[in-house]
Protein backbone atom coordinates (compact mmCIF):
# COMPACT_ATOMS: atom_id res chain seq x y z
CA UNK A 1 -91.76 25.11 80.59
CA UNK A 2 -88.40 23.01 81.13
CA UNK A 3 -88.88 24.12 84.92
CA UNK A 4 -92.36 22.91 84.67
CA UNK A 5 -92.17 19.57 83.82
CA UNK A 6 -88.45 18.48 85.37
CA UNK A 7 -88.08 15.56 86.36
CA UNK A 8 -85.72 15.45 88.66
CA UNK A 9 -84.55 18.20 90.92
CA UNK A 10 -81.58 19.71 92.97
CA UNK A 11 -81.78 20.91 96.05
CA UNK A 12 -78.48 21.78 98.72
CA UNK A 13 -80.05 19.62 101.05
CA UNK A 14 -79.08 16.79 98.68
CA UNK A 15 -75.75 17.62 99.57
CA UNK A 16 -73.00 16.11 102.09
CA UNK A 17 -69.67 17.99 102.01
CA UNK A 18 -66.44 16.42 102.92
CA UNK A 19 -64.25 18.43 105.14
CA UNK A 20 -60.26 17.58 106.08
CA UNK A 21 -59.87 18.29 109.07
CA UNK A 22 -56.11 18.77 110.00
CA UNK A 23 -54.10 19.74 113.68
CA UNK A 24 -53.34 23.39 114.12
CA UNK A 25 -55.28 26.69 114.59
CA UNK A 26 -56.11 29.27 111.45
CA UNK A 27 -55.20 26.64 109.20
CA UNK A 28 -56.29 26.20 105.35
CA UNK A 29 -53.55 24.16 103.54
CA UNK A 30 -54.84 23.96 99.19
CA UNK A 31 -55.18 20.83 98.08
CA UNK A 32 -53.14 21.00 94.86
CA UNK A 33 -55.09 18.72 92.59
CA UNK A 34 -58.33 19.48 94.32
CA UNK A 35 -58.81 23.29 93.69
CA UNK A 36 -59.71 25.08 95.92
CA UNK A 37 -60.47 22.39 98.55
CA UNK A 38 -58.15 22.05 101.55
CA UNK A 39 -57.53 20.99 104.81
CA UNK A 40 -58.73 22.83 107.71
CA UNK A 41 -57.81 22.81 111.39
CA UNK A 42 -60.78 22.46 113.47
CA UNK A 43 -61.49 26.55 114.01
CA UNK A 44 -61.63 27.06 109.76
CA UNK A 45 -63.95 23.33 109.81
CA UNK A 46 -66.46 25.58 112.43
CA UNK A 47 -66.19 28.62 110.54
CA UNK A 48 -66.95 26.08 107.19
CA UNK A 49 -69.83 24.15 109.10
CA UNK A 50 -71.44 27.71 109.63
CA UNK A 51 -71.18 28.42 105.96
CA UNK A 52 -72.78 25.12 105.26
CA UNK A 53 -76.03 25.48 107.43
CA UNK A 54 -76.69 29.18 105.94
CA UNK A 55 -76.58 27.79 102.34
CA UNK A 56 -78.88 25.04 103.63
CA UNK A 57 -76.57 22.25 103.01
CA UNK A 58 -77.28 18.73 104.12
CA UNK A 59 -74.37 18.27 106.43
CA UNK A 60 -70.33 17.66 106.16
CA UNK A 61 -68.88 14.45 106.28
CA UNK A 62 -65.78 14.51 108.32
CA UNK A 63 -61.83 13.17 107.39
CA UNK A 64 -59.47 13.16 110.03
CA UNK A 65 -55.84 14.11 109.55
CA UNK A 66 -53.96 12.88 113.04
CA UNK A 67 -50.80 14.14 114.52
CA UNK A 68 -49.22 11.04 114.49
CA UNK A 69 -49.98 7.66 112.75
CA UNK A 70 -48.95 4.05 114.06
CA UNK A 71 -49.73 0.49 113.14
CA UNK A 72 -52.35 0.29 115.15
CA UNK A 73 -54.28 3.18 114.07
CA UNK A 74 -55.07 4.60 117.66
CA UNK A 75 -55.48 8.04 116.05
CA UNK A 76 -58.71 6.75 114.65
CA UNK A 77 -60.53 5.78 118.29
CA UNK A 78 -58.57 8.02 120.37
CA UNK A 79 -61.69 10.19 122.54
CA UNK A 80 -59.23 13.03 121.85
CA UNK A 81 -58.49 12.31 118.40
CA UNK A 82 -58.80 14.97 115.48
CA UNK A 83 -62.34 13.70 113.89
CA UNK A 84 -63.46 13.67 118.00
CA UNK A 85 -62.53 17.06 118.82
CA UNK A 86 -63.58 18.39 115.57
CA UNK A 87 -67.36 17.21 116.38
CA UNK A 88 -67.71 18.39 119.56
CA UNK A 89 -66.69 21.80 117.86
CA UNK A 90 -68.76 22.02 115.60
CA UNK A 91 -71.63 20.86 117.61
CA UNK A 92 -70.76 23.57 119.96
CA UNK A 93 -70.85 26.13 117.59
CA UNK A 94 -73.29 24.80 115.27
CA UNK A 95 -75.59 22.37 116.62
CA UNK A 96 -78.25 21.65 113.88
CA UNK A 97 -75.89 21.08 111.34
CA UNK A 98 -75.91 16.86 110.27
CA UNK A 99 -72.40 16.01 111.43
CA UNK A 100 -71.35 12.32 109.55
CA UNK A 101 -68.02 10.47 110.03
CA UNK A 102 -65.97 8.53 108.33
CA UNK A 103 -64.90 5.56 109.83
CA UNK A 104 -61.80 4.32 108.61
CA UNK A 105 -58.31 3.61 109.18
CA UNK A 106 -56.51 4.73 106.14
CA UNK A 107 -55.63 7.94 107.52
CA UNK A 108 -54.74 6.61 110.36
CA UNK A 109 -52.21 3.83 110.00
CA UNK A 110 -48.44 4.34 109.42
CA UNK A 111 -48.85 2.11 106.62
CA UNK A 112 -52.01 3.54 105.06
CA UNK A 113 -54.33 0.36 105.03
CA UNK A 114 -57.98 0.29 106.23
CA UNK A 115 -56.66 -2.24 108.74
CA UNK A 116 -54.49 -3.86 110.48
CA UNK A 117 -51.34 -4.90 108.18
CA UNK A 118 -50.06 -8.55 108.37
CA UNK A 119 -47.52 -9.94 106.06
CA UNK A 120 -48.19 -7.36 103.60
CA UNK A 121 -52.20 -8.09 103.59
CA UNK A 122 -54.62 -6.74 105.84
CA UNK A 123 -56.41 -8.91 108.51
CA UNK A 124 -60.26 -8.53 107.73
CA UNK A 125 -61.78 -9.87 111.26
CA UNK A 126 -58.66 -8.21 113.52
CA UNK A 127 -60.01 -4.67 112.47
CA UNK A 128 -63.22 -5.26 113.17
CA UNK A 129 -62.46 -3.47 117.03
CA UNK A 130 -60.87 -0.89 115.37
CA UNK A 131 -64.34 -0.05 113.37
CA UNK A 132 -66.71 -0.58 116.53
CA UNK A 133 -64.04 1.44 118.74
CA UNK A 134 -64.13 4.44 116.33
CA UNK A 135 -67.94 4.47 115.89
CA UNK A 136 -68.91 4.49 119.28
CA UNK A 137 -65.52 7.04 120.25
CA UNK A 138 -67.64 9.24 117.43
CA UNK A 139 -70.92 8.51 118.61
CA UNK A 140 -70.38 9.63 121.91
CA UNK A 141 -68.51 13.07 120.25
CA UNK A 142 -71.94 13.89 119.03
CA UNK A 143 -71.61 12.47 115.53
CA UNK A 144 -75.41 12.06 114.19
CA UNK A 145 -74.54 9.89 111.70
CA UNK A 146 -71.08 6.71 111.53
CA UNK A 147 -70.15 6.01 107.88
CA UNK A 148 -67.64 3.20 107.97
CA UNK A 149 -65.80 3.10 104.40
CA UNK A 150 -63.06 0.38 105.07
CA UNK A 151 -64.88 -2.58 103.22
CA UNK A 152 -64.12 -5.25 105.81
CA UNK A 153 -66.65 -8.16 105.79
CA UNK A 154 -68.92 -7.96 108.90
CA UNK A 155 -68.15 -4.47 110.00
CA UNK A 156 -71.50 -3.21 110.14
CA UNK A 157 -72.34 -5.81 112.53
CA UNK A 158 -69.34 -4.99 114.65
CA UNK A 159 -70.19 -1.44 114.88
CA UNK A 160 -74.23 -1.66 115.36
CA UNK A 161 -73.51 -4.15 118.04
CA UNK A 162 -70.85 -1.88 119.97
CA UNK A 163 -73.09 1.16 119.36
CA UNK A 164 -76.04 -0.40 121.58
CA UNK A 165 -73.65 -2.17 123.89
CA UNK A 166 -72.59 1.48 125.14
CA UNK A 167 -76.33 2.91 124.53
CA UNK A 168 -76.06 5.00 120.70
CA UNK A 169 -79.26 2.39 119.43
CA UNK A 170 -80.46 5.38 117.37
CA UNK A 171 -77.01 7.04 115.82
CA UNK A 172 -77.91 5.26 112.59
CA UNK A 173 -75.23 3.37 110.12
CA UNK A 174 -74.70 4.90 106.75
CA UNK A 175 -72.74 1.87 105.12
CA UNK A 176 -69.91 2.11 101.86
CA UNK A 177 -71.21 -1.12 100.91
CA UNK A 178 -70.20 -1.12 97.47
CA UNK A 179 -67.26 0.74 97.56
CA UNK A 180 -64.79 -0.18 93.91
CA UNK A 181 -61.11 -0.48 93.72
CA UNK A 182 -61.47 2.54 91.58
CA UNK A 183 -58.64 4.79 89.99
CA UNK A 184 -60.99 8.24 91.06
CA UNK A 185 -59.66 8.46 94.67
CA UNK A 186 -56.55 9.63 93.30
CA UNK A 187 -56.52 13.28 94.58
CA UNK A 188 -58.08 11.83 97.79
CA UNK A 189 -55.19 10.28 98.97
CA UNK A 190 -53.21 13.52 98.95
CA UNK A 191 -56.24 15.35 100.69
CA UNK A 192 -56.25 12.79 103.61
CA UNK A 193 -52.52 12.05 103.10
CA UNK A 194 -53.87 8.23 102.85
CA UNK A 195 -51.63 6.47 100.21
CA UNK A 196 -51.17 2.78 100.50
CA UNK A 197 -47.12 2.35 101.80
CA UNK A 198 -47.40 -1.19 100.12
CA UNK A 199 -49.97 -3.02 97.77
CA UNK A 200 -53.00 -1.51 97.07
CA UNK A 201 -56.78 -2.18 98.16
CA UNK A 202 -57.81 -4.38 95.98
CA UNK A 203 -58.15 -6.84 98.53
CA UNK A 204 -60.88 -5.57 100.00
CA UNK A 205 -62.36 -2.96 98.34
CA UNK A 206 -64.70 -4.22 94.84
CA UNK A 207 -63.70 -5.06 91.39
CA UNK A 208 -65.14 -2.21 88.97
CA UNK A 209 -66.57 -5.00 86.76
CA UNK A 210 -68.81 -6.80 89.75
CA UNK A 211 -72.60 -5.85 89.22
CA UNK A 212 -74.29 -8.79 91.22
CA UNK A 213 -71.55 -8.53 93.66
CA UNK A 214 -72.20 -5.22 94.79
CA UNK A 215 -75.86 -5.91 95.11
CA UNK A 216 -74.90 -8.88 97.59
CA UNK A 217 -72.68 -6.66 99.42
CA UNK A 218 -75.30 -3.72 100.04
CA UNK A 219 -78.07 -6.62 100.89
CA UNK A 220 -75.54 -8.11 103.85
CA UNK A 221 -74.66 -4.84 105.19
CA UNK A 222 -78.38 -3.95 105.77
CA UNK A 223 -79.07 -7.55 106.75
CA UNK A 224 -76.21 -6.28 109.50
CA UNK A 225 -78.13 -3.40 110.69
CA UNK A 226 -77.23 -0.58 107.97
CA UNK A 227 -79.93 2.46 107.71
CA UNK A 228 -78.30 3.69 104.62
CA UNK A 229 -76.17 2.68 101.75
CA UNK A 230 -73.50 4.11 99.66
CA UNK A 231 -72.37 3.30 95.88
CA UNK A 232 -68.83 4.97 95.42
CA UNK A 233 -67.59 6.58 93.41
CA UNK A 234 -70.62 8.20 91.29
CA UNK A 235 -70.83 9.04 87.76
CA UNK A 236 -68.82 5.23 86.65
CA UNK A 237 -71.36 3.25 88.52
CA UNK A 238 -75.08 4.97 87.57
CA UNK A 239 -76.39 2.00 86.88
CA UNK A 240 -75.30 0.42 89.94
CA UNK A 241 -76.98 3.20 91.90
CA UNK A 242 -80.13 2.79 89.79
CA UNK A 243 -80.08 -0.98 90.52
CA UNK A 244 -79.87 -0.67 94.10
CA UNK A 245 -82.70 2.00 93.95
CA UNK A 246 -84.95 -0.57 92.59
CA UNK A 247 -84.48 -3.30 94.82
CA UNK A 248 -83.60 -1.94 98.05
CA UNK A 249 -86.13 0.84 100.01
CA UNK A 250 -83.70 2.45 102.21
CA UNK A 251 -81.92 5.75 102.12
CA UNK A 252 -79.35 5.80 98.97
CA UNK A 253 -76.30 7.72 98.61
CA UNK A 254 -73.46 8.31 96.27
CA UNK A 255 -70.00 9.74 96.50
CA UNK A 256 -69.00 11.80 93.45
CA UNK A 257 -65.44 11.46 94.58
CA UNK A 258 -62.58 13.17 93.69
CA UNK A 259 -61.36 12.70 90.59
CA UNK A 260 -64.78 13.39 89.35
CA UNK A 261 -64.49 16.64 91.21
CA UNK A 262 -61.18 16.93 89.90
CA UNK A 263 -61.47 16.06 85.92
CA UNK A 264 -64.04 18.51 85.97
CA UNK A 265 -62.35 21.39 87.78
CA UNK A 266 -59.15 20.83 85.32
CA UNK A 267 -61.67 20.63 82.29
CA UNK A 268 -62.92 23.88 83.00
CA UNK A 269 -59.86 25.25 83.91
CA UNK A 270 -58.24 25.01 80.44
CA UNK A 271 -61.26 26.19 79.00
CA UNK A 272 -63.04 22.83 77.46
CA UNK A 273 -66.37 22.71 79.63
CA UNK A 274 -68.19 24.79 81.54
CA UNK A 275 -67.71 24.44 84.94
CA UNK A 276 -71.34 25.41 86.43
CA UNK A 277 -72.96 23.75 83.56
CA UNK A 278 -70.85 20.34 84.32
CA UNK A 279 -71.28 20.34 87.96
CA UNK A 280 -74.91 20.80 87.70
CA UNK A 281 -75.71 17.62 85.36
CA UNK A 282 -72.95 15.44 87.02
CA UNK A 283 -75.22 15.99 90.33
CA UNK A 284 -78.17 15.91 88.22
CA UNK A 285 -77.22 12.78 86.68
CA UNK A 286 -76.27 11.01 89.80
CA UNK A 287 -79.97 12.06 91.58
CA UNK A 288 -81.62 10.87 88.29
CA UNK A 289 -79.87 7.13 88.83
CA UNK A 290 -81.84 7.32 92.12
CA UNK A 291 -79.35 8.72 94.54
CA UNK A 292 -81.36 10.57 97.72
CA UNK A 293 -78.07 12.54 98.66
CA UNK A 294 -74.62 13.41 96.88
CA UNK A 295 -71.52 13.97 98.87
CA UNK A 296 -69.68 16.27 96.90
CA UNK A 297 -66.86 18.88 96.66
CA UNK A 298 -69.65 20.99 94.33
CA UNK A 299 -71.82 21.13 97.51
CA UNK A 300 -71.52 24.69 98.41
CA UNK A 301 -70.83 25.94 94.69
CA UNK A 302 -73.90 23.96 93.75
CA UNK A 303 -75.97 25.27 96.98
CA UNK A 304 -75.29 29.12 95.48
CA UNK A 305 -76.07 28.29 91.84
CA UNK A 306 -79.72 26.64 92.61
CA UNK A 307 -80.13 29.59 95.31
């Protein structure tokens, strides 16, 4: 009877899993306080993808780990970067699997900013070319989807612009536009080996206790050409994702980033919840809000539990 009358359900093509994607061949480096997530070179990321489309996954999202970081972040944009070689891969070997990107800089600069670092701050409007550069370097990979996360103002408009200037008017936008300065990326920043070298990114990136802001933020990034919007992280911001379900009629997504993933994995680990049990009404909980798709660690353990 409960399966009769639920309201809302799960399904793995809800789903978005992030995949690291590090230099090397055969490679699968643990992330320590992201069990038993890790890095992969681009060979382990195929044999992953193909993992992914049998369960029936939604897609992987796609972090880039680069040789060699500089100021400038060239890693990012490079045609021949890590991300780039990574989804022509996959689209090789897999070719109906949705292949999203992140577009960012963080993992890419010496300094670990989203942009380009000045005086200790980070110049909004100068990394805007970074952003469009990336997206269309991605685009023309065969990404099917660009996901810029940095939180500069007036980066969706950079990017949609550059993306029909060089002919990608249909690889669609899937925006971070209400992206909080939040504590939970903790265990992300040793995944994508992204820590800040100075400051933080509270600059740029939202104050946890800014409601109305985040609405104006997702409303300017569609006005900017955005097909789909991201609240992140999850589970602390519910009601943000339930308020942007209500007033905007676009695509929704949420990010139940790591240390969500994590606090629940180390819960479970020492005994106190139950892991299945947890990751099914943390997802559950972030479709009810009014979430269309999750990117989460839980993808494929979620995909084999509803199977």
């Amino acid at each position: 009877m409960r399966r009769l009358v639920r309201e809302t359900r799960l399904d793995p093509a809800n789903f978005i899993l992030p995949l690291f994607v590090c230099p090397g061949e055969g490679v699968r480096r643990p992330i320590g306080s992201m069990p038993p997530q890790c890095q992969l070179s681009i060979d382990t990321a195929v044999e992953e993808c193909r993992e992914v489309e049998a369960l029936g996954i939604g897609g992987v999202i796609l972090f880039g780990l680069p040789e060699t970081k500089d100021d400038q972040a060239s890693g990012a944009y490079d045609d021949n970067g890590i991300v780039q070689r990574a989804i022509r891969a996959i689209k090789r070997e897999v070719p109906d699997l949705l292949v999203i990107t992140d577009v960012c800089n963080c993992e890419y600069t010496s300094h670990g900013h989203c942009g380009l670092g000045v005086d200790g701050d980070v110049d909004n409007d100068a990394t805007l070319d970074w952003l469009a550069k990336s997206a269309v370097s991605h685009a023309r990979a065969g990404a099917d989807i660009v996901a810029p996360s940095d939180m500069m103002d007036g980066r969706v408009g950079a990017i949609r612009s550059a993306l029909d200037r060089n002919g990608f008017l249909k690889t669609p936008i899937l925006s971070y536009a209400a992206k909080f300065a939040s504590v939970f990326y903790g265990p992300f920043r040793e995944a994508a080996e992204s820590a800040p070298q100075f400051g933080d990114r509270r600059s740029y990136q939202m104050d946890p206790a800014n409601a109305r802001e985040a609405m104006r933020e997702i409303e300017l990034d569609l006005e900017e050409g955005a097909d789909m919007i991201m609240v992140k992280p999850a589970m602390p911001y519910l009601d943000l994702i339930h308020e942007a379900r209500n007033r905007f009629d676009v695509p929704i997504s949420a990010y139940q980033v790591s240390g969500e993933y994590s606090m629940i994995m180390a819960a479970a680990a020492n005994g106190w919840i139950d892991l299945e049990r947890a990751m099914i009404e943390s997802l559950t909980s972030i479709r009810r809000a009014g979430a269309d798709f999750v990117l989460t660690y839980f993808a494929k353990p979620a995909a084999k539990f509803l199977a």
